[in-house]
Protein backbone atom coordinates (compact mmCIF):
# COMPACT_ATOMS: atom_id res chain seq x y z
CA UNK A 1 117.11 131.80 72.72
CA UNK A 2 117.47 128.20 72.68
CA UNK A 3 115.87 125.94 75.71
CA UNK A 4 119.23 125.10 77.32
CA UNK A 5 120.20 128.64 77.42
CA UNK A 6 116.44 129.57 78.98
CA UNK A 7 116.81 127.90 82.25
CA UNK A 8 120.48 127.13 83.15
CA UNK A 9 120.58 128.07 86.79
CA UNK A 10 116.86 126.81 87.30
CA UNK A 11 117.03 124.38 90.47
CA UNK A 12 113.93 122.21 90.85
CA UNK A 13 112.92 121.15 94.13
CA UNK A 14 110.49 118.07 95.45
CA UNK A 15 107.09 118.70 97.01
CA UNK A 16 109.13 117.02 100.40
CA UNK A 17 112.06 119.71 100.34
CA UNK A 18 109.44 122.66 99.56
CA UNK A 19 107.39 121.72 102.43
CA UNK A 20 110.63 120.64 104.74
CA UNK A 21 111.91 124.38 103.56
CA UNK A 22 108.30 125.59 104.07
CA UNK A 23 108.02 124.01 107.09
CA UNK A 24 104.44 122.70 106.13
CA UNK A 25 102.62 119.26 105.46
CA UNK A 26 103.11 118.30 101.94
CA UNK A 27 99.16 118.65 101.36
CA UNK A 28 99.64 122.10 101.76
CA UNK A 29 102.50 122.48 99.04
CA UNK A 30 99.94 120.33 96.88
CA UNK A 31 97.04 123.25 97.78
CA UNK A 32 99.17 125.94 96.65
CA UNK A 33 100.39 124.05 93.59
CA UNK A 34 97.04 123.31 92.06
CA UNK A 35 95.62 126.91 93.69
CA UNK A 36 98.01 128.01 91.49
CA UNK A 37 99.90 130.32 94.38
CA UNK A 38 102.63 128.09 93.63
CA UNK A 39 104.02 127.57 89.83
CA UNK A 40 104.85 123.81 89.65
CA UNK A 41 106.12 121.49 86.53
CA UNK A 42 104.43 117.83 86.37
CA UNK A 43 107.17 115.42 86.04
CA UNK A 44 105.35 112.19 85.24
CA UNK A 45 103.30 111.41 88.35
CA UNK A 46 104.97 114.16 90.79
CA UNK A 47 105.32 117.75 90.87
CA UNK A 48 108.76 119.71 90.81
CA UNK A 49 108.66 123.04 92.50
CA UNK A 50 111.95 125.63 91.15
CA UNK A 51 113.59 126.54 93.79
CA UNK A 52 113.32 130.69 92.87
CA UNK A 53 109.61 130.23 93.62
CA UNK A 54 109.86 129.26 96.63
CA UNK A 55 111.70 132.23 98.01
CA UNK A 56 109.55 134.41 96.19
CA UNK A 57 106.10 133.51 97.78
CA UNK A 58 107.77 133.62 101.21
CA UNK A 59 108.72 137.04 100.64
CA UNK A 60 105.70 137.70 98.98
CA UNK A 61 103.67 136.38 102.22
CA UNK A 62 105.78 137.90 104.61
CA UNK A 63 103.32 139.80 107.31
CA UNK A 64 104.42 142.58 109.43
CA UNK A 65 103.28 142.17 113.05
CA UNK A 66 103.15 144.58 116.07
């Protein structure tokens, strides 16, 4: 499979629009990125987030309550 055809709907998303989507500090989206909860791919200096992973930890971290 060639590397255009591996990722064609892959959205990448900032650190700010994970934690505005997160509704967390961006410190915390840069704890779970280097904890490694959080897959991440270093773009230069910053870190791009895909979009897919974002939704999946949520519902990974979803808690029942009473």
């Amino acid at each position: 499979m060639s590397p255009e055809r591996a990722f064609p709907d892959v959205r990448f998303l900032t650190v700010a629009e994970v934690a505005t989507i997160m509704r967390v500090s961006k410190m915390t989206v840069y704890r779970l990125v280097h904890a490694g909860e959080l897959p991440a791919v270093r773009v230069g200096r910053s870190f791009r987030v895909p979009e897919q992973a974002v939704h999946d930890y949520l519902r990974d971290s979803f808690v029942e309550t009473a």
